[in-house]
N, C-alpha and C. Protein backbone atom coordinates (compact mmCIF):
# COMPACT_ATOMS: atom_id res chain seq x y z
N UNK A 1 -6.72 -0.54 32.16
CA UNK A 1 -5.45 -1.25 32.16
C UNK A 1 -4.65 -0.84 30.92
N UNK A 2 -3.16 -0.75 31.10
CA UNK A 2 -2.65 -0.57 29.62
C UNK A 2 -2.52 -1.71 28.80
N UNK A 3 -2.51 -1.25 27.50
CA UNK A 3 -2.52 -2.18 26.44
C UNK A 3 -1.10 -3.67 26.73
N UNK A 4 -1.26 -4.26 26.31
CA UNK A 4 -0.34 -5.07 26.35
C UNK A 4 -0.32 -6.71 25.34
N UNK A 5 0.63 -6.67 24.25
CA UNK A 5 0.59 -7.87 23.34
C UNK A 5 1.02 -9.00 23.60
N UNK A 6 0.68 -10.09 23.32
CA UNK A 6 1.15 -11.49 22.92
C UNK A 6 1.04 -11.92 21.53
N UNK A 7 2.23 -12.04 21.07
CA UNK A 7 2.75 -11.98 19.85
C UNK A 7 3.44 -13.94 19.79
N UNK A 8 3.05 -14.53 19.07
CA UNK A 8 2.79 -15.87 18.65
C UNK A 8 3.56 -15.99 17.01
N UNK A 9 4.90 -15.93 16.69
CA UNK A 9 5.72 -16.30 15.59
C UNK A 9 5.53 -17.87 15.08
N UNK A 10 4.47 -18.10 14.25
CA UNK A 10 4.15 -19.54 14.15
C UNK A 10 4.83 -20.17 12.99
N UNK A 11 5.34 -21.53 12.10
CA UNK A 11 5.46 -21.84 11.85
C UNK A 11 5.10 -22.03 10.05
N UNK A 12 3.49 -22.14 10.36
CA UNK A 12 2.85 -22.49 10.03
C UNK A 12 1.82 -21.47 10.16
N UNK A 13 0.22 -21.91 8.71
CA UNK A 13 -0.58 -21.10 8.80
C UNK A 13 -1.18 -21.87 10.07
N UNK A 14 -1.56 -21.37 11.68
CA UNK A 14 -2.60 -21.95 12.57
C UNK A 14 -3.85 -21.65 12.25
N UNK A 15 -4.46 -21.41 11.49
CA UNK A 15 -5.63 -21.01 11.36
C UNK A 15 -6.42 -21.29 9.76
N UNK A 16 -5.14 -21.79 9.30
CA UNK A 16 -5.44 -22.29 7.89
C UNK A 16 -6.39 -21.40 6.82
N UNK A 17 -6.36 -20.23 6.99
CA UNK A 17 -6.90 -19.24 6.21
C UNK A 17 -5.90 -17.98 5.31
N UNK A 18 -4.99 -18.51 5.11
CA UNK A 18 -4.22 -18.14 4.25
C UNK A 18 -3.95 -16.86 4.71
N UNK A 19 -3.91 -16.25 5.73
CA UNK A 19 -3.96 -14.83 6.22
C UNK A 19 -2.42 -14.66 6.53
N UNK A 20 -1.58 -13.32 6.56
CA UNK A 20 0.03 -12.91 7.06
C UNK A 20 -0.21 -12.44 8.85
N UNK A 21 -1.61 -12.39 9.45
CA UNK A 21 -1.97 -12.52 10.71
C UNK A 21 -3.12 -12.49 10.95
N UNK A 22 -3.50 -12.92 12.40
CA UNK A 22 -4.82 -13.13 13.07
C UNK A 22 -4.78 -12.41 14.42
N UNK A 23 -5.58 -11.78 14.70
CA UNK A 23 -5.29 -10.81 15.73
C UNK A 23 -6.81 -11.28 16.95
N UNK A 24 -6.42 -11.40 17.77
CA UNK A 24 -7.19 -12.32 18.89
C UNK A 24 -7.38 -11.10 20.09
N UNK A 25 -8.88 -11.11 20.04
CA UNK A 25 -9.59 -10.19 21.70
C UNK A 25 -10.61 -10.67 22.00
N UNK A 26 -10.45 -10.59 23.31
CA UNK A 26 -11.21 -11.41 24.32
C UNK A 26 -12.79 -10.68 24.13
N UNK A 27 -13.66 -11.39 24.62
CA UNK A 27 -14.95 -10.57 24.65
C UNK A 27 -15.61 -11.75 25.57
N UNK A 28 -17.19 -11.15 26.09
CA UNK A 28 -18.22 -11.65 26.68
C UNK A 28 -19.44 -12.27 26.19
N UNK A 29 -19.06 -13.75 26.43
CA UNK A 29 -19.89 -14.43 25.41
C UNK A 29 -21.41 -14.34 26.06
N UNK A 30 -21.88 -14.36 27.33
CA UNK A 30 -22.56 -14.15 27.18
C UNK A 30 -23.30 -12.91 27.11
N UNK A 31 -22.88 -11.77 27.02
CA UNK A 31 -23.22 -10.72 26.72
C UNK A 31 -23.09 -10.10 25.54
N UNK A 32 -23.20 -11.06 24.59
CA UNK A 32 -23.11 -10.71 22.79
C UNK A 32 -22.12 -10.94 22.52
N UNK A 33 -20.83 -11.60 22.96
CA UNK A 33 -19.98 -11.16 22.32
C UNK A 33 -19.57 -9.79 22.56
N UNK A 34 -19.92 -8.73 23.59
CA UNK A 34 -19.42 -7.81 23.40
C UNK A 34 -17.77 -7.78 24.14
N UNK A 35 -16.69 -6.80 23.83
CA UNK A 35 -15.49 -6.18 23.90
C UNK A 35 -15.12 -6.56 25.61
N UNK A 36 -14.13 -7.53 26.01
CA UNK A 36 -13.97 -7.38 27.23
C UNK A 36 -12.63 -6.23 27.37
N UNK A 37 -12.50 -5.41 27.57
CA UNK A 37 -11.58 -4.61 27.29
C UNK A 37 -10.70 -4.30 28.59
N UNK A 38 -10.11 -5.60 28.70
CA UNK A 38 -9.14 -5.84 29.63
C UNK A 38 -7.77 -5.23 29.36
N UNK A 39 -7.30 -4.72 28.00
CA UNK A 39 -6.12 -3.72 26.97
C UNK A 39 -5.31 -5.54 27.06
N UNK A 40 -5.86 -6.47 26.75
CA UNK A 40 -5.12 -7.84 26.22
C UNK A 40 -5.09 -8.13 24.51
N UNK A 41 -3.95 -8.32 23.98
CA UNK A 41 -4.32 -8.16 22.62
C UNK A 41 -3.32 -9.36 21.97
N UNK A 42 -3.52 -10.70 21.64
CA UNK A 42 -2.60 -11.67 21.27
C UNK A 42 -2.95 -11.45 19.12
N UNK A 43 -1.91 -11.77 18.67
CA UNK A 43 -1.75 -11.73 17.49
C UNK A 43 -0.67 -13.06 17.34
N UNK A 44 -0.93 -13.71 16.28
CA UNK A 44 -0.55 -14.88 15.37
C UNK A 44 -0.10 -14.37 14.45
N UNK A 45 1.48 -14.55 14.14
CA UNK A 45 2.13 -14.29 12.90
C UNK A 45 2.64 -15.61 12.01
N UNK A 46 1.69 -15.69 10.81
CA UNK A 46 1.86 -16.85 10.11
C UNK A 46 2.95 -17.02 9.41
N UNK A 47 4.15 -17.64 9.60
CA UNK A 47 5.41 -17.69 9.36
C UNK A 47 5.65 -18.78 8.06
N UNK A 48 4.52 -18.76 7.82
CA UNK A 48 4.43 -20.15 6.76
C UNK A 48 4.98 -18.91 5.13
């Protein structure tokens, strides 16, 4: 599949770790945690 973002302009830190972003991919929990590599890629931009 091609890549494709969701991009989240927040407010605020959501994640409360003092970070300028958090970058979010899906994976298979029960299979370790490994890479579901569906090309889904959401990122949190901490606007705080």
């Amino acid at each position: 599949m091609p890549d494709r973002y969701t991009i989240f302009i927040t407010e605020e830190d959501k994640f409360g770790k003092g970070l300028p972003m958090y970058h979010i991919e899906n994976t298979i929990t029960e299979l370790g945690d490994i890479p579901f590599l569906d090309g889904g890629h959401i990122i949190y931009v901490n606007g705080e």
